[in-house]
PDB file of N, CA and C in Angstrom:
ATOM      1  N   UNK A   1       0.842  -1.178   0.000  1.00  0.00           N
ATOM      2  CA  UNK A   1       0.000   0.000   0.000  1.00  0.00           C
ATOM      3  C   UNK A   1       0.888   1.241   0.000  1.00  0.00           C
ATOM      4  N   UNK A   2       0.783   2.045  -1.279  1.00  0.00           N
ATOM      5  CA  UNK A   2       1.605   3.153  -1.057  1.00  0.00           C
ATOM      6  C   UNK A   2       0.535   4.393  -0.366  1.00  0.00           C
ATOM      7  N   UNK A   3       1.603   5.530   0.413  1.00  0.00           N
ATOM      8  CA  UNK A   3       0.611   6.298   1.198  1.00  0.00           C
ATOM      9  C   UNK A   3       0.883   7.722   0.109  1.00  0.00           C
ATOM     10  N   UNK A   4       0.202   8.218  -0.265  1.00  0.00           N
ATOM     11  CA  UNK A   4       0.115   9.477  -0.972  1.00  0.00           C
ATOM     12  C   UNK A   4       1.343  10.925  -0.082  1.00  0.00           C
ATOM     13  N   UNK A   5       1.458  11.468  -1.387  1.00  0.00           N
ATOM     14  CA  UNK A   5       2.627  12.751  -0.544  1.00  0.00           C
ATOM     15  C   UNK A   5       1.788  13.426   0.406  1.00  0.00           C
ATOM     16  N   UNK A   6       0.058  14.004  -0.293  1.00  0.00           N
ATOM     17  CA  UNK A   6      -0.486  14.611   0.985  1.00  0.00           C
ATOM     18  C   UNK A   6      -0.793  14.028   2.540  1.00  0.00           C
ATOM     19  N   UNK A   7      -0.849  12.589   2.395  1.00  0.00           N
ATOM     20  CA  UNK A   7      -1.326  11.874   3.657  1.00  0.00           C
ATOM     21  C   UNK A   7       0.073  11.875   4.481  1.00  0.00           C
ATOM     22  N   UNK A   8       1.196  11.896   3.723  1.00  0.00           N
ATOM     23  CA  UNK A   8       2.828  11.850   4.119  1.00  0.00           C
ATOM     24  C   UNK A   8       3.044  13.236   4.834  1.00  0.00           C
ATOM     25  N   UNK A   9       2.646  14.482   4.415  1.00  0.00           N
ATOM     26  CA  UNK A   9       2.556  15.717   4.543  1.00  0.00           C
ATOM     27  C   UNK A   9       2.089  16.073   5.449  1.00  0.00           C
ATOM     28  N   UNK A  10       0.769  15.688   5.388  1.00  0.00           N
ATOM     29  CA  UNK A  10      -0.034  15.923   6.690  1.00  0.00           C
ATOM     30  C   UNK A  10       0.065  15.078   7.854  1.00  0.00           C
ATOM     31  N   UNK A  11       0.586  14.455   7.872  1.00  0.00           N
ATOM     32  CA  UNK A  11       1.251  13.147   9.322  1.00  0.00           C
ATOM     33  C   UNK A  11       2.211  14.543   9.956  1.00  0.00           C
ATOM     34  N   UNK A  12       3.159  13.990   8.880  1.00  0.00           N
ATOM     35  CA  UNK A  12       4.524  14.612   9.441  1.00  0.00           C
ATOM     36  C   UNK A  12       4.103  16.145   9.813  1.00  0.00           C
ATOM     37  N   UNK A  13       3.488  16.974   9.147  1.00  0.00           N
ATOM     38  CA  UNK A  13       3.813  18.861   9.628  1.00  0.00           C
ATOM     39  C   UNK A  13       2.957  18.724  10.378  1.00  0.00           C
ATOM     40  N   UNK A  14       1.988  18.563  10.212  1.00  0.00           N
ATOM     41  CA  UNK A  14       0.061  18.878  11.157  1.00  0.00           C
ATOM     42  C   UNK A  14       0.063  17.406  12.242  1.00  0.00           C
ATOM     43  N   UNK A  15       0.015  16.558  12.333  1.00  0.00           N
ATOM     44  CA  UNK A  15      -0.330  15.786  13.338  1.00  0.00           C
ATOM     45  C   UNK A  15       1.198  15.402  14.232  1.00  0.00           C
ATOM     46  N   UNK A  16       2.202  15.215  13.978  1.00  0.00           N
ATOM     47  CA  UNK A  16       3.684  15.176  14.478  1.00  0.00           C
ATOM     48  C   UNK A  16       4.694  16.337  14.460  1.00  0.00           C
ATOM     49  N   UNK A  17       4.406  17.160  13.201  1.00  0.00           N
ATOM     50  CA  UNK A  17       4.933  18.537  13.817  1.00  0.00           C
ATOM     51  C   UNK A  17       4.212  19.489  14.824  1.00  0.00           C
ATOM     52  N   UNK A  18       3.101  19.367  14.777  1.00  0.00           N
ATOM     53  CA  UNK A  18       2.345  20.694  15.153  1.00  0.00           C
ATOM     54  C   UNK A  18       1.790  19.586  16.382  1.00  0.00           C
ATOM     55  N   UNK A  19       0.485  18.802  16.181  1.00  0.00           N
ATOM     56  CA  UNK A  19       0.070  18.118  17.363  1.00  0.00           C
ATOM     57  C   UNK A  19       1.183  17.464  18.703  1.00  0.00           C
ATOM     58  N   UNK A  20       1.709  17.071  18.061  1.00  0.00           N
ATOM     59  CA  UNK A  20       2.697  16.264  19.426  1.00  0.00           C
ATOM     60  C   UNK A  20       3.226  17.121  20.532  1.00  0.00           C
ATOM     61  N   UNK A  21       3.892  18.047  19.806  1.00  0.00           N
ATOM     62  CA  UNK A  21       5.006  19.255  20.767  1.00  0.00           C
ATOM     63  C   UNK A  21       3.546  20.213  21.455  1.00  0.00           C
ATOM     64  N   UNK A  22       2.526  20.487  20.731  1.00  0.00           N
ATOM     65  CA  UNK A  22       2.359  20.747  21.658  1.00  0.00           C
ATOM     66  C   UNK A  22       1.180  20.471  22.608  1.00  0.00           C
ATOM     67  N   UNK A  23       0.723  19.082  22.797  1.00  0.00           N
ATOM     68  CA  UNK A  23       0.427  18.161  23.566  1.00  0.00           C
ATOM     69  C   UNK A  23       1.406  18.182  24.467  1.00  0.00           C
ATOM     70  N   UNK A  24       2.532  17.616  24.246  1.00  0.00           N
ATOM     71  CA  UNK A  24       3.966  17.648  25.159  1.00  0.00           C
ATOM     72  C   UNK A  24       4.137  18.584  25.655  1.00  0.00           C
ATOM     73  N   UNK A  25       4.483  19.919  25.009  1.00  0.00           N
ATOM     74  CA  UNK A  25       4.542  21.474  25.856  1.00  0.00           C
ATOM     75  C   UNK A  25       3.505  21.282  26.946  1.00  0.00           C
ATOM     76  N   UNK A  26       2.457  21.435  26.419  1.00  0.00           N
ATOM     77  CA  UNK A  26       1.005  21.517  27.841  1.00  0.00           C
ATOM     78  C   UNK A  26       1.142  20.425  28.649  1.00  0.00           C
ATOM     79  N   UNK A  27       1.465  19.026  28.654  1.00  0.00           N
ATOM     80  CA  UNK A  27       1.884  17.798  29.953  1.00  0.00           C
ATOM     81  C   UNK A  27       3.088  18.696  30.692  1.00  0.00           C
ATOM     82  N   UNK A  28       4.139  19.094  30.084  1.00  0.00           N
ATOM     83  CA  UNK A  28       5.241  19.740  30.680  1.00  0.00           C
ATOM     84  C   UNK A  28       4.628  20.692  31.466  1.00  0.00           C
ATOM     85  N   UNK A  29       4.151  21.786  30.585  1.00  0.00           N
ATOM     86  CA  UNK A  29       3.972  23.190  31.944  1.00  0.00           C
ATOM     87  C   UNK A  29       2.849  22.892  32.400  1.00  0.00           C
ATOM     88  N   UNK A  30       2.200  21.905  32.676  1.00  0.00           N
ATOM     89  CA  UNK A  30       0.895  21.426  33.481  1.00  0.00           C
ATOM     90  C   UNK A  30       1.790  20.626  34.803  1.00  0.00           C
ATOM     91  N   UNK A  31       2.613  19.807  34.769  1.00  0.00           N
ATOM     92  CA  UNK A  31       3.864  19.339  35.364  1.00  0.00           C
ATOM     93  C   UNK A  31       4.657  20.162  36.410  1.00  0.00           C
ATOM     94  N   UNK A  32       5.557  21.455  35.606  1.00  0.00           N
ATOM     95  CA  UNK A  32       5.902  22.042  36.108  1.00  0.00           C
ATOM     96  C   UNK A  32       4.946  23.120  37.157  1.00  0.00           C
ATOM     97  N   UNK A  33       3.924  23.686  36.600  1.00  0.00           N
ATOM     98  CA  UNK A  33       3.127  24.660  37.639  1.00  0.00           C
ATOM     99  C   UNK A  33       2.586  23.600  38.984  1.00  0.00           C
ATOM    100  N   UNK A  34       2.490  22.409  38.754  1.00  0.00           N
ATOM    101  CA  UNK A  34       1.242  21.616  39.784  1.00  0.00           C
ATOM    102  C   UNK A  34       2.602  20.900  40.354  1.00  0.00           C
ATOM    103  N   UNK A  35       3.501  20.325  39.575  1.00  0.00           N
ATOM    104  CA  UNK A  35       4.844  19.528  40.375  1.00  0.00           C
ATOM    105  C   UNK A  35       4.327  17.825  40.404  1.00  0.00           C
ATOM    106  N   UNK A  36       3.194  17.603  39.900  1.00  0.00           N
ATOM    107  CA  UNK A  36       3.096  15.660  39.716  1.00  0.00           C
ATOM    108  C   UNK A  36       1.737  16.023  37.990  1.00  0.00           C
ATOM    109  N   UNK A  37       1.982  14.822  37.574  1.00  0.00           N
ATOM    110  CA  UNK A  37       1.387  14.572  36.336  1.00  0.00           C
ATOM    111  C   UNK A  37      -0.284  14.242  36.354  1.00  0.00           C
ATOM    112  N   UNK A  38      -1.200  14.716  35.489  1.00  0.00           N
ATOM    113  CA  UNK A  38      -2.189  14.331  35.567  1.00  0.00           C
ATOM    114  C   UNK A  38      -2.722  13.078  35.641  1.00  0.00           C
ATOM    115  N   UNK A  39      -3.580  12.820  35.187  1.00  0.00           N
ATOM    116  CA  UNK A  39      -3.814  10.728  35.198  1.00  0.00           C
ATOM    117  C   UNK A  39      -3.703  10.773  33.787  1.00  0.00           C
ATOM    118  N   UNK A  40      -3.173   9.098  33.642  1.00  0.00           N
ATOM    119  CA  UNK A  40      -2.992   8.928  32.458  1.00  0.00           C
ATOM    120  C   UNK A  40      -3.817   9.409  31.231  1.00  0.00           C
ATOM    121  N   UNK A  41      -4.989   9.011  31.447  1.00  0.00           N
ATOM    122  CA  UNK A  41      -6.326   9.122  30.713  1.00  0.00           C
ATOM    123  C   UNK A  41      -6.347  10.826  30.003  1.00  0.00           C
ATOM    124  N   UNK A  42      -6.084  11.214  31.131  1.00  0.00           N
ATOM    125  CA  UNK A  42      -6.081  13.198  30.400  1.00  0.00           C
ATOM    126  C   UNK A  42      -4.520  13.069  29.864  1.00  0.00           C
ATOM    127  N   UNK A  43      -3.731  13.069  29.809  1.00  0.00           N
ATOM    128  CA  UNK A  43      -2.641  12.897  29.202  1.00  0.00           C
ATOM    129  C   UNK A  43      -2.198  12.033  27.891  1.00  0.00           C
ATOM    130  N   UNK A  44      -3.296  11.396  27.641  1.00  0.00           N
ATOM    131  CA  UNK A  44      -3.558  10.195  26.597  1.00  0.00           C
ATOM    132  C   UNK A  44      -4.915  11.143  25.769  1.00  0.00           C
ATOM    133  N   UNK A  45      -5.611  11.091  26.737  1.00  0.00           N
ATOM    134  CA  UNK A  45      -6.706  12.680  25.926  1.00  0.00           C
ATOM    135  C   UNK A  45      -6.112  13.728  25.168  1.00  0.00           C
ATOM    136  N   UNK A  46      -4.843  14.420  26.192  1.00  0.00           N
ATOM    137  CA  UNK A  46      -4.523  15.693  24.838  1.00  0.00           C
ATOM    138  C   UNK A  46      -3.767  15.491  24.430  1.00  0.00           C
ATOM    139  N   UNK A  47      -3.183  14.085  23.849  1.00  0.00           N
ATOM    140  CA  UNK A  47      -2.461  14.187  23.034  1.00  0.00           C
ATOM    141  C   UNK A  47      -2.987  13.689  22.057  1.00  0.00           C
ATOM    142  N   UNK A  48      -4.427  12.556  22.165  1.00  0.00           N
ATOM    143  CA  UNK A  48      -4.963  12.318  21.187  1.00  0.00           C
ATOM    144  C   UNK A  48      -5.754  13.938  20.308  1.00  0.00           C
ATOM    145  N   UNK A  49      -6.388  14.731  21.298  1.00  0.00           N
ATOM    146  CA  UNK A  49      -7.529  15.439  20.750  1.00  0.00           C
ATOM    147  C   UNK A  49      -6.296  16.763  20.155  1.00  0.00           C
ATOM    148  N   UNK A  50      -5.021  17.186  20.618  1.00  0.00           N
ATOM    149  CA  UNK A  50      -4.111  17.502  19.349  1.00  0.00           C
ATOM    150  C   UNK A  50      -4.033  17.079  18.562  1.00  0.00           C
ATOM    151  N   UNK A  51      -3.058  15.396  18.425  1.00  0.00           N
ATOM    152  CA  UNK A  51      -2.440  15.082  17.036  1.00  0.00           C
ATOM    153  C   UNK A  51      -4.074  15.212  16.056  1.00  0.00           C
ATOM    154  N   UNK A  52      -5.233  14.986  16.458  1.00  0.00           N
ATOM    155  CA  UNK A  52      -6.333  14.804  16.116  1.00  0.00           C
ATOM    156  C   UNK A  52      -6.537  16.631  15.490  1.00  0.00           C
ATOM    157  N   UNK A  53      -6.528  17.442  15.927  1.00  0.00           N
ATOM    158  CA  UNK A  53      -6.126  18.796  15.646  1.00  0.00           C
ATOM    159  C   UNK A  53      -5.363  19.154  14.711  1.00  0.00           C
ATOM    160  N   UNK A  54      -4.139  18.271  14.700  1.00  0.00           N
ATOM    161  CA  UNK A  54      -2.751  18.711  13.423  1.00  0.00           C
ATOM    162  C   UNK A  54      -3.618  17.927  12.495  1.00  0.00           C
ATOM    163  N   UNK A  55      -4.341  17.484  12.126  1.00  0.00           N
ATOM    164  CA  UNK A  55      -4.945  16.961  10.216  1.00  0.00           C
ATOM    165  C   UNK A  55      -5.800  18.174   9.929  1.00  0.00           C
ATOM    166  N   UNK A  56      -6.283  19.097  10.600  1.00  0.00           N
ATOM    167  CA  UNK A  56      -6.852  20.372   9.527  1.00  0.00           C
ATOM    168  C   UNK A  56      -5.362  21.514   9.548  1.00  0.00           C
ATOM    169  N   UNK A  57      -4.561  21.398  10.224  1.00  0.00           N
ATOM    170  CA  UNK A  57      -3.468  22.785  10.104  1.00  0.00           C
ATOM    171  C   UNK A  57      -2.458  21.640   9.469  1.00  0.00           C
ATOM    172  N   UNK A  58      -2.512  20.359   9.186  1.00  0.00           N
ATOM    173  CA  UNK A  58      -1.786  19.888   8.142  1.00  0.00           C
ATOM    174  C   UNK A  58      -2.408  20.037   6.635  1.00  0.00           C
ATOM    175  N   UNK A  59      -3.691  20.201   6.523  1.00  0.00           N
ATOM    176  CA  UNK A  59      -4.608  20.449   5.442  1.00  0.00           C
ATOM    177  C   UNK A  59      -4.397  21.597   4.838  1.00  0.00           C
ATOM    178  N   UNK A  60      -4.425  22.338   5.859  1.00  0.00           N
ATOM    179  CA  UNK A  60      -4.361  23.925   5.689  1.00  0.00           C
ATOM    180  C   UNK A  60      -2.732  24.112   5.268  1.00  0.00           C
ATOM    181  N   UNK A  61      -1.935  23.548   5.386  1.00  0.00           N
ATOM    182  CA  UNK A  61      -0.419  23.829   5.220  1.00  0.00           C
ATOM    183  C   UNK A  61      -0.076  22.769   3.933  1.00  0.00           C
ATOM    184  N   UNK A  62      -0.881  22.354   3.511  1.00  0.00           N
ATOM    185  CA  UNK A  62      -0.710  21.247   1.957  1.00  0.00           C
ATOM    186  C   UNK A  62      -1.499  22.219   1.000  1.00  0.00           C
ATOM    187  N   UNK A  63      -2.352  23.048   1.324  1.00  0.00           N
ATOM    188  CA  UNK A  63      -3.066  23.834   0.175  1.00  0.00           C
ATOM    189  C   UNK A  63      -2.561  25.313   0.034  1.00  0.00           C
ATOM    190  N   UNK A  64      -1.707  25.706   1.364  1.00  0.00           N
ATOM    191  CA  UNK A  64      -0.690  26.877   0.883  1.00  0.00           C
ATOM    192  C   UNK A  64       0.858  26.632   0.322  1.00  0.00           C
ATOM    193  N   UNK A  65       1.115  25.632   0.415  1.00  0.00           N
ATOM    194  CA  UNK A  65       2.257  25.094   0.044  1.00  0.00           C
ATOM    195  C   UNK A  65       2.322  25.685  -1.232  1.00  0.00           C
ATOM    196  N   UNK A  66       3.795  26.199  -1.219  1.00  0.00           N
ATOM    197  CA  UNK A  66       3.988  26.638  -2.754  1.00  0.00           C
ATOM    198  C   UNK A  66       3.172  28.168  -3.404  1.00  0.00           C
ATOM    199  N   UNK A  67       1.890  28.484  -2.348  1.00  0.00           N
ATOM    200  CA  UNK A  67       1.800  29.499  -3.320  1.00  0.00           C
ATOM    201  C   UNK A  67       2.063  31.208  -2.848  1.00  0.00           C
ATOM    202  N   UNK A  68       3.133  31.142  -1.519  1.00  0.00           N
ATOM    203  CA  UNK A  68       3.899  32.722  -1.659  1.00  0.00           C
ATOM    204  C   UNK A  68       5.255  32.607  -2.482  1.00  0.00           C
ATOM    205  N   UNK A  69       5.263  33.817  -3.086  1.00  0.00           N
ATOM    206  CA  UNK A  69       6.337  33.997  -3.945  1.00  0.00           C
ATOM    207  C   UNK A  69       7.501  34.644  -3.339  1.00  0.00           C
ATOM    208  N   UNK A  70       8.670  33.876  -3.368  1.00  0.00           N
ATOM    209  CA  UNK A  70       9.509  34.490  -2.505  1.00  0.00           C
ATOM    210  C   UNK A  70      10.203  35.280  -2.980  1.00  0.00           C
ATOM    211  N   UNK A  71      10.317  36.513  -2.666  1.00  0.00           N
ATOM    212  CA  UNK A  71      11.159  37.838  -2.624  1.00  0.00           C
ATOM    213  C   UNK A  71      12.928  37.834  -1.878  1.00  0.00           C
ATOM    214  N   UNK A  72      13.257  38.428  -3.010  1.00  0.00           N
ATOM    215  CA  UNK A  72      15.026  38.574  -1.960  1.00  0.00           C
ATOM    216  C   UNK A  72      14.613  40.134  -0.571  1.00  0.00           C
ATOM    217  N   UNK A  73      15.019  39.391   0.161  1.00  0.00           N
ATOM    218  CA  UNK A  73      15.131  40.863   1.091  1.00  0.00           C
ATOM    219  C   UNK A  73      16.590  41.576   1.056  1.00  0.00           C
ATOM    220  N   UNK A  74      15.855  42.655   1.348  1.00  0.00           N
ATOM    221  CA  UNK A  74      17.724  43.636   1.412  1.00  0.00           C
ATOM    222  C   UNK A  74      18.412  43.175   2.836  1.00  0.00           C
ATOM    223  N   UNK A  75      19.571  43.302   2.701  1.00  0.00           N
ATOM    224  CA  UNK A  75      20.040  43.584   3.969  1.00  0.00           C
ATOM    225  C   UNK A  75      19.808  44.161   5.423  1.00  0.00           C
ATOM    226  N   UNK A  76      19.366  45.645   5.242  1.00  0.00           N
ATOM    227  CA  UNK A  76      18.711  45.961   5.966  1.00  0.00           C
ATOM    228  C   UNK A  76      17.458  45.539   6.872  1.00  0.00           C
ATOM    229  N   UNK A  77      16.788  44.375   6.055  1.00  0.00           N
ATOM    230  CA  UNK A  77      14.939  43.879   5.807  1.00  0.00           C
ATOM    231  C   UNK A  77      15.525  42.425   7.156  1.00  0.00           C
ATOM    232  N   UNK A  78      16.679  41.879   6.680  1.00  0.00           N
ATOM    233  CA  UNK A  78      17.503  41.095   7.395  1.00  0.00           C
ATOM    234  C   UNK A  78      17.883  40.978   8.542  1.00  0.00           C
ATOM    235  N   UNK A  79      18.351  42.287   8.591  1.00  0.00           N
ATOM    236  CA  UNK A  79      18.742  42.678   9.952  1.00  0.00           C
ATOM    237  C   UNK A  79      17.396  43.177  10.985  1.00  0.00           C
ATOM    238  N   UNK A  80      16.715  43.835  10.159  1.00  0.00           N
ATOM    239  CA  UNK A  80      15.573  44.026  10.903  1.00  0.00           C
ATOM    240  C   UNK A  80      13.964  42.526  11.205  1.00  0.00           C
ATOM    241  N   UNK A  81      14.408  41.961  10.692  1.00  0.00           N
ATOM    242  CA  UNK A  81      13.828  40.623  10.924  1.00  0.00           C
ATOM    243  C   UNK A  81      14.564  40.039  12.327  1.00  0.00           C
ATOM    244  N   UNK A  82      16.079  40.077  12.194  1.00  0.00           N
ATOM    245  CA  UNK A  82      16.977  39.182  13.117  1.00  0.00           C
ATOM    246  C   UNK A  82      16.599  40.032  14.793  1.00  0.00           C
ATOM    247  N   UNK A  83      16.628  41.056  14.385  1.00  0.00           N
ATOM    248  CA  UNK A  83      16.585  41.830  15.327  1.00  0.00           C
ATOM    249  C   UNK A  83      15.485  41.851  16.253  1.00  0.00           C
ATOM    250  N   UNK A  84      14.133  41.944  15.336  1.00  0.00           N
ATOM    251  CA  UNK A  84      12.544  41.661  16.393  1.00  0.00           C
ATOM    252  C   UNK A  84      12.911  40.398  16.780  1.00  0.00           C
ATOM    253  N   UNK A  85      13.007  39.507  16.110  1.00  0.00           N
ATOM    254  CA  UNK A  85      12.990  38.088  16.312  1.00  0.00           C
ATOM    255  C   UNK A  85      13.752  37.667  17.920  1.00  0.00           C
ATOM    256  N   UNK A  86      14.790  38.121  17.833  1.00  0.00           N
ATOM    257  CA  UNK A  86      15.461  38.048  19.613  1.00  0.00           C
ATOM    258  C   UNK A  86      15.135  38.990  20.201  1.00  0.00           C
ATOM    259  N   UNK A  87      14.523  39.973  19.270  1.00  0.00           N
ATOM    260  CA  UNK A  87      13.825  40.631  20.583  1.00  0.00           C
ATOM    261  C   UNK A  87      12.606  40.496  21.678  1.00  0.00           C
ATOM    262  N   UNK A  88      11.750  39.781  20.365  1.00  0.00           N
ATOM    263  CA  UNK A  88      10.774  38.962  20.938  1.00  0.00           C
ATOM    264  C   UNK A  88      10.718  37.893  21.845  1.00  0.00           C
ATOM    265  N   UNK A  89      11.893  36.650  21.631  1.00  0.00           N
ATOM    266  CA  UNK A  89      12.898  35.614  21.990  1.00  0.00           C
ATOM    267  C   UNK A  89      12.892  36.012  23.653  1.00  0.00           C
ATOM    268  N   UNK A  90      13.587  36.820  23.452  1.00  0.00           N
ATOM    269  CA  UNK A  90      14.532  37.717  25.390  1.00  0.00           C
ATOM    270  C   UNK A  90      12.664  38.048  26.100  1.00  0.00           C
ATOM    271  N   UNK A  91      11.974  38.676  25.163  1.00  0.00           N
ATOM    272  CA  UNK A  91      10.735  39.412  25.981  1.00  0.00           C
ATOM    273  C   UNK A  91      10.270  38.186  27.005  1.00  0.00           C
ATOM    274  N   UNK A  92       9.987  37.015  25.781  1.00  0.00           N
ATOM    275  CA  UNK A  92       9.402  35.578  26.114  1.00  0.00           C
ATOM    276  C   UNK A  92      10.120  35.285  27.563  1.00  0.00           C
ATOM    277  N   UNK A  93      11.221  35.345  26.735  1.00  0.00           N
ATOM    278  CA  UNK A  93      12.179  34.561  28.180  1.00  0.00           C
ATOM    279  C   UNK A  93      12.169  35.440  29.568  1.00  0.00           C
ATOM    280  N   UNK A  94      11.919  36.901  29.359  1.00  0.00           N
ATOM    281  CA  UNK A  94      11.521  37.850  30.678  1.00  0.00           C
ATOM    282  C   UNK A  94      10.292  36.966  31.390  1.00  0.00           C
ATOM    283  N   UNK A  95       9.474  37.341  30.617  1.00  0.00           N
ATOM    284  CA  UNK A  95       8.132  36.601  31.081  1.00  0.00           C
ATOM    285  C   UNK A  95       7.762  35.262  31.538  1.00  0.00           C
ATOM    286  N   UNK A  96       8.772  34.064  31.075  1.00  0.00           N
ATOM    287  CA  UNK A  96       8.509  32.872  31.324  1.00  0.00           C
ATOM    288  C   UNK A  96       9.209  33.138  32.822  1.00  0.00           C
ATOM    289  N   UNK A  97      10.286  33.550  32.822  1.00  0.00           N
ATOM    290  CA  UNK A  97      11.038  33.862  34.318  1.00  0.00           C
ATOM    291  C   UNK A  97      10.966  34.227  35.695  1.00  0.00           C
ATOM    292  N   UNK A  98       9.863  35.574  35.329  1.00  0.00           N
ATOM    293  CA  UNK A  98       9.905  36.648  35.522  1.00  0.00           C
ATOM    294  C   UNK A  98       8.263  36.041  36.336  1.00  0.00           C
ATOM    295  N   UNK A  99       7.296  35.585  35.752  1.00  0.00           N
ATOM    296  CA  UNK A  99       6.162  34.980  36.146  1.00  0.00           C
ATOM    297  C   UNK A  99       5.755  33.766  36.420  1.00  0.00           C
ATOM    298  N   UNK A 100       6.596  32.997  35.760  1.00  0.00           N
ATOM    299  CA  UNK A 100       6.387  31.825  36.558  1.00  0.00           C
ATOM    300  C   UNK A 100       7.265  31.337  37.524  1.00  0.00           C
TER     301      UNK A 100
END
């Protein structure tokens, strides 16, 4: 049985890229704020009712595929990308710190 590129596509980005981590993220900082793990059953729940979640934002990411046109940025466009980007990065990391 061969499996099609979209069914390949949508596993891997939408149900294992996108569902798993963050099923996993939420067991983790559900973990860390409370300090012991939920019961299995809810922990087996969100990770099903995510990966179950990643097949429409894997859907949705197989029907944009391919159609922005990519532009060269200047240098400047570069630097100012790199720049929000850790800036945003450090804010996060204030806040994860800083509040929890």
């Amino acid at each position: 049985m061969q499996i099609s590129e979209k069914a390949r596509f949508v596993f891997l980005w939408g149900v294992l890229g996108w569902g798993f981590p963050t099923a996993l993220a939420l067991v983790l900082f559900d973990w860390y704020k409370t300090q012991h793990f939920d019961t299995p059953i809810r922990i087996v729940g969100r990770f099903v009712i995510f990966m179950a979640c990643g097949i429409p934002f894997g859907l949705y990411w197989w029907s944009r595929r391919g159609t922005r046109i990519p532009r060269e940025m200047t240098r400047a466009q570069q630097i100012g990308r790199t720049v929000l980007f850790i800036g945003l990065m450090l804010g996060l990391l204030f806040v994860l710190f800083r509040y929890l």
